[in-house]
C-alpha atoms as a PDB file:
ATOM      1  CA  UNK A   1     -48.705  43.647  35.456  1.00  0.00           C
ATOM      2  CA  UNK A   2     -50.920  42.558  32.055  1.00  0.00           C
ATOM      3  CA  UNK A   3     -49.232  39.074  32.204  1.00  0.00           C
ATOM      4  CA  UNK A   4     -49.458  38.344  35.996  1.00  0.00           C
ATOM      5  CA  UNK A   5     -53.626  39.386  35.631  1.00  0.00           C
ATOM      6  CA  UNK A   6     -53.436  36.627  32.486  1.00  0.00           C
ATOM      7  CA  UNK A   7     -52.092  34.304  35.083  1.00  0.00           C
ATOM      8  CA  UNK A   8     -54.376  34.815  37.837  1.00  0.00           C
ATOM      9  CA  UNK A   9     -57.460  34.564  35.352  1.00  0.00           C
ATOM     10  CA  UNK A  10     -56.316  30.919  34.470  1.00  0.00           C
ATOM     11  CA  UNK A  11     -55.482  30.206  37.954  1.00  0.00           C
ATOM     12  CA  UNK A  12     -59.229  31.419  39.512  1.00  0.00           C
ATOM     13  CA  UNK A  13     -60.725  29.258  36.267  1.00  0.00           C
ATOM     14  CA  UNK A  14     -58.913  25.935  37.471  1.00  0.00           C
ATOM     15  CA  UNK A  15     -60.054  26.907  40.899  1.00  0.00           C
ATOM     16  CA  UNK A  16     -63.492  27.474  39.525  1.00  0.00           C
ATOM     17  CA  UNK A  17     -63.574  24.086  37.913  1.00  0.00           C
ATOM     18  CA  UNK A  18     -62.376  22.207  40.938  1.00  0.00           C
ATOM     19  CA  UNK A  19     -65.105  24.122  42.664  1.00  0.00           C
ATOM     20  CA  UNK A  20     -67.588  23.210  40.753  1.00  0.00           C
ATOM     21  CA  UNK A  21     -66.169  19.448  40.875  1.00  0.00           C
ATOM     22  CA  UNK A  22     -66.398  19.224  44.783  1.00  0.00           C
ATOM     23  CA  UNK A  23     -69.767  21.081  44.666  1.00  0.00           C
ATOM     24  CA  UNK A  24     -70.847  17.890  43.000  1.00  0.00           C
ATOM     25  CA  UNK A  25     -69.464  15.568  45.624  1.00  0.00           C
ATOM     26  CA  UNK A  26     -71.108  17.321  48.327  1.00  0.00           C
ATOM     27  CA  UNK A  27     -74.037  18.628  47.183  1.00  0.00           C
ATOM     28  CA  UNK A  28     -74.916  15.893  44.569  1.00  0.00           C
ATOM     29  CA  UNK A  29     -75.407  18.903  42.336  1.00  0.00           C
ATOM     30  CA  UNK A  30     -74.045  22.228  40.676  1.00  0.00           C
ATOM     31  CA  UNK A  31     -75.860  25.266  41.686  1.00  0.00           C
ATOM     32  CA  UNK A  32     -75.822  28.620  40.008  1.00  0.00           C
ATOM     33  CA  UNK A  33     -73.783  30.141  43.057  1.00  0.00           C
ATOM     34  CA  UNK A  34     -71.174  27.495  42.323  1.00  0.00           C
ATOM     35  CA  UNK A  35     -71.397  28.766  38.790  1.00  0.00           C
ATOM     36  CA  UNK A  36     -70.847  32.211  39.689  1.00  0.00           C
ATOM     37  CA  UNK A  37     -68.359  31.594  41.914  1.00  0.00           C
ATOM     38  CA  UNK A  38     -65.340  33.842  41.521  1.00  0.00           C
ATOM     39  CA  UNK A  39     -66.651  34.871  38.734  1.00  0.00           C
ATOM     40  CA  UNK A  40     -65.916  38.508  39.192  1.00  0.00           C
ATOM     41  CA  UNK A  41     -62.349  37.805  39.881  1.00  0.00           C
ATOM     42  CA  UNK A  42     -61.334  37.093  36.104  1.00  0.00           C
ATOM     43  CA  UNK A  43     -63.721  40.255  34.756  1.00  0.00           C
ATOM     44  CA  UNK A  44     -62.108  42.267  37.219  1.00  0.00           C
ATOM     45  CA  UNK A  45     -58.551  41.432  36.401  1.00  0.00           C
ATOM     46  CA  UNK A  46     -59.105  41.928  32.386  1.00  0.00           C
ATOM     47  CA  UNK A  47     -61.411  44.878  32.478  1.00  0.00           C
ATOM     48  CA  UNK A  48     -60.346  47.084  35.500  1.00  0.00           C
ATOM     49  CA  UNK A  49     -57.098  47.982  34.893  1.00  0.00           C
ATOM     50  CA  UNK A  50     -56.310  50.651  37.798  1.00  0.00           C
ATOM     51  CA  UNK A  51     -56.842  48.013  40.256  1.00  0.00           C
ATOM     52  CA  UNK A  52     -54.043  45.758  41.392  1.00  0.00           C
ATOM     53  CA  UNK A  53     -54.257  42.098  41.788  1.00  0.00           C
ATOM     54  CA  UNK A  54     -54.376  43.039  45.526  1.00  0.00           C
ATOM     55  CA  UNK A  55     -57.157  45.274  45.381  1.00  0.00           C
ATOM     56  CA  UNK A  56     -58.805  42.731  42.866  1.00  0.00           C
ATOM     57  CA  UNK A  57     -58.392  40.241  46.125  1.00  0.00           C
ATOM     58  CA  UNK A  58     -59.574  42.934  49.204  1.00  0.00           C
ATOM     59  CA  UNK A  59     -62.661  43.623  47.048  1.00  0.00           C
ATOM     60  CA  UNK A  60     -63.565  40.302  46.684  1.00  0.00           C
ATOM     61  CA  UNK A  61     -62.798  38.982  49.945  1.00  0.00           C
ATOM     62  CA  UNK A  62     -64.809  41.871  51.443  1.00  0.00           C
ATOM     63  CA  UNK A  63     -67.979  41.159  49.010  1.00  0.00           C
ATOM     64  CA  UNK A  64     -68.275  37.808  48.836  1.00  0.00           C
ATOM     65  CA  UNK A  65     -70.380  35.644  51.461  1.00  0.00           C
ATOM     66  CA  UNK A  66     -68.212  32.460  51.364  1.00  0.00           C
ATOM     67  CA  UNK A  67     -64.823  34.137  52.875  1.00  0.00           C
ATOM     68  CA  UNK A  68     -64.977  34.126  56.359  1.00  0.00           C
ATOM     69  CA  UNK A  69     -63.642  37.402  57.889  1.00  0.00           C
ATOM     70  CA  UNK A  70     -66.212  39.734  56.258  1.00  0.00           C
ATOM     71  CA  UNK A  71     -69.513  41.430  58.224  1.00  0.00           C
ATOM     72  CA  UNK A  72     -71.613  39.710  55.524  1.00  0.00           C
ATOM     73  CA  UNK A  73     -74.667  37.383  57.080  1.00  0.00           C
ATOM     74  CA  UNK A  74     -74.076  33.631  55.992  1.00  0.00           C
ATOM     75  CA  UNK A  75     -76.577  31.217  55.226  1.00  0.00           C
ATOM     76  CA  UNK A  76     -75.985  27.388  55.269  1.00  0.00           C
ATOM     77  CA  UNK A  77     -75.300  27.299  51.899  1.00  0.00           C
ATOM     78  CA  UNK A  78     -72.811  30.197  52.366  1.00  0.00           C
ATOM     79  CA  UNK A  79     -71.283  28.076  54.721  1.00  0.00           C
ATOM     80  CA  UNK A  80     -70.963  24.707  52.485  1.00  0.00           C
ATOM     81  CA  UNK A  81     -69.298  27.405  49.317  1.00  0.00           C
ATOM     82  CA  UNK A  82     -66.506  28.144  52.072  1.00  0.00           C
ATOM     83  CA  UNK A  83     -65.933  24.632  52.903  1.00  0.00           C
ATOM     84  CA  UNK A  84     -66.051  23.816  49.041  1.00  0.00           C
ATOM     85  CA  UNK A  85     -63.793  26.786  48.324  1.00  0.00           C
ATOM     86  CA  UNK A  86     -60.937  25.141  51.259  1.00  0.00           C
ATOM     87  CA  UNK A  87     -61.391  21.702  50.320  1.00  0.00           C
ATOM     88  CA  UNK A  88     -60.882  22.663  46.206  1.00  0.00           C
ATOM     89  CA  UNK A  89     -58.354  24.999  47.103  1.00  0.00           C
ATOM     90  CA  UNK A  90     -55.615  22.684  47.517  1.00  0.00           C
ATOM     91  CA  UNK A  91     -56.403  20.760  43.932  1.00  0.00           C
ATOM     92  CA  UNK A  92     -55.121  23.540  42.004  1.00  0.00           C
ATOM     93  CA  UNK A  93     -53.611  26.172  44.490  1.00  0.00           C
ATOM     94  CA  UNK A  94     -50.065  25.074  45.381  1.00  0.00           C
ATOM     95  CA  UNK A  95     -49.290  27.617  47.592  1.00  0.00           C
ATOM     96  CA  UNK A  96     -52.736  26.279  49.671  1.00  0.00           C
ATOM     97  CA  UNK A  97     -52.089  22.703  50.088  1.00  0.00           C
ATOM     98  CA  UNK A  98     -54.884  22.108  53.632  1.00  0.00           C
ATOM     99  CA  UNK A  99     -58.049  20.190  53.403  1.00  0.00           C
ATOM    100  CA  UNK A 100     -61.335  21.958  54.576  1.00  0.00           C
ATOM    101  CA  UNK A 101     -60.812  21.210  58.245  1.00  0.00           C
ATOM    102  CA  UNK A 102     -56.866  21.783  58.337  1.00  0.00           C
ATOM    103  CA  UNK A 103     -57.851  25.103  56.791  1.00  0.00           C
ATOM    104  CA  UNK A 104     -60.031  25.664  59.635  1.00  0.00           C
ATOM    105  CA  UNK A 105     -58.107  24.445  62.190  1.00  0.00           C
ATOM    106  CA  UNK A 106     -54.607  26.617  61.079  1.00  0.00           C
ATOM    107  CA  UNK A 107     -56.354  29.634  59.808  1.00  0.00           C
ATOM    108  CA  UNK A 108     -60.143  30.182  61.602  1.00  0.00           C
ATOM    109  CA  UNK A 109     -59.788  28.597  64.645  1.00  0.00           C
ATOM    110  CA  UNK A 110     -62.529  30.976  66.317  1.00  0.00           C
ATOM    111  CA  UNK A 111     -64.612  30.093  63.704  1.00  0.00           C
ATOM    112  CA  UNK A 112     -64.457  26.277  64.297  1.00  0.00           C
ATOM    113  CA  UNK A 113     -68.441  26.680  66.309  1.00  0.00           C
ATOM    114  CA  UNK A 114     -69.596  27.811  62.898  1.00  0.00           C
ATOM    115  CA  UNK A 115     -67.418  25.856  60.227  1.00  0.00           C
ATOM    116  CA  UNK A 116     -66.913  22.232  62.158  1.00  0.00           C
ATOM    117  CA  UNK A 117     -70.443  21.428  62.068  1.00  0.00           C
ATOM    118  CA  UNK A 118     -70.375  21.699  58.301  1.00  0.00           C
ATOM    119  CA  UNK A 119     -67.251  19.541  58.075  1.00  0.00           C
ATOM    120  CA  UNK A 120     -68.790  17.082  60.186  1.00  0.00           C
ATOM    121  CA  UNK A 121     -71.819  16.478  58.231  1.00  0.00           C
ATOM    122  CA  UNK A 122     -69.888  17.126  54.628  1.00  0.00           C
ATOM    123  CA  UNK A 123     -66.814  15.694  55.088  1.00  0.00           C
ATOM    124  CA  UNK A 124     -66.408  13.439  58.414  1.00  0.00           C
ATOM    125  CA  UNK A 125     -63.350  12.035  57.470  1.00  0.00           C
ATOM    126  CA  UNK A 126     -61.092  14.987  57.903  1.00  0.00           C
ATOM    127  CA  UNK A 127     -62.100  15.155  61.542  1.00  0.00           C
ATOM    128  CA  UNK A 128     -59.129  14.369  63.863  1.00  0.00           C
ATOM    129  CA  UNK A 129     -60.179  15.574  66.906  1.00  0.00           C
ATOM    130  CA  UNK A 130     -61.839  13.353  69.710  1.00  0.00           C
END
């Protein structure tokens, strides 16, 4: 189990990095929550060892305010770090090959009121629908 947390540390750190490379498209900036982004994910892999890679994933998709089906309140900006976090995912993530919108569109269609609006303004050119 040592070796597959290794492997998931360098995977979230290339995810990271495109992260922070599509913050910069979109926002025109890097911001300390794009920083921090996922940032517990490597710590928690390395240092707590009685947690699988699984619970390593529940925990953070349960604390953090850019995945989607948590009770956390979102702000705007939570919103753009979710779009962000779709649109990088398929630069490094093989397995999650969707743009931002196809994400939405496959995976949270009742969350397209919330998450279009951000595409729109973001990243227009995804949009396919009339």
């Amino acid at each position: 189990m040592f070796k597959e947390k290794i492997q998931k540390i360098f995977y979230t750190l290339k995810h990271k990095k495109a992260f922070l490379q599509v913050e910069k498209q979109l926002r025109g900036k890097n911001t300390l929550s794009g920083y921090l982004h996922d940032a517990e994910k490597p710590l928690m892999y390395l240092f707590c060892f009685w947690m699988s890679i699984s619970d390593v994933h529940t925990f953070h998709r349960i604390h953090n305010r850019h995945h989607v089906k948590n009770n956390l309140k979102k702000s705007p900006d939570d919103l753009l770090d979710t779009i962000i976090d779709w649109e990088c995912a398929r630069m490094t993530k093989p397995d999650k090959p969707l743009n931002a919108y196809d994400t939405l569109m496959r995976f949270y269609p009742e969350y397209k009121a919330t998450y279009l609006p951000v595409i729109k303004k973001y990243l227009p050119h995804q949009i396919r629908e009339k």
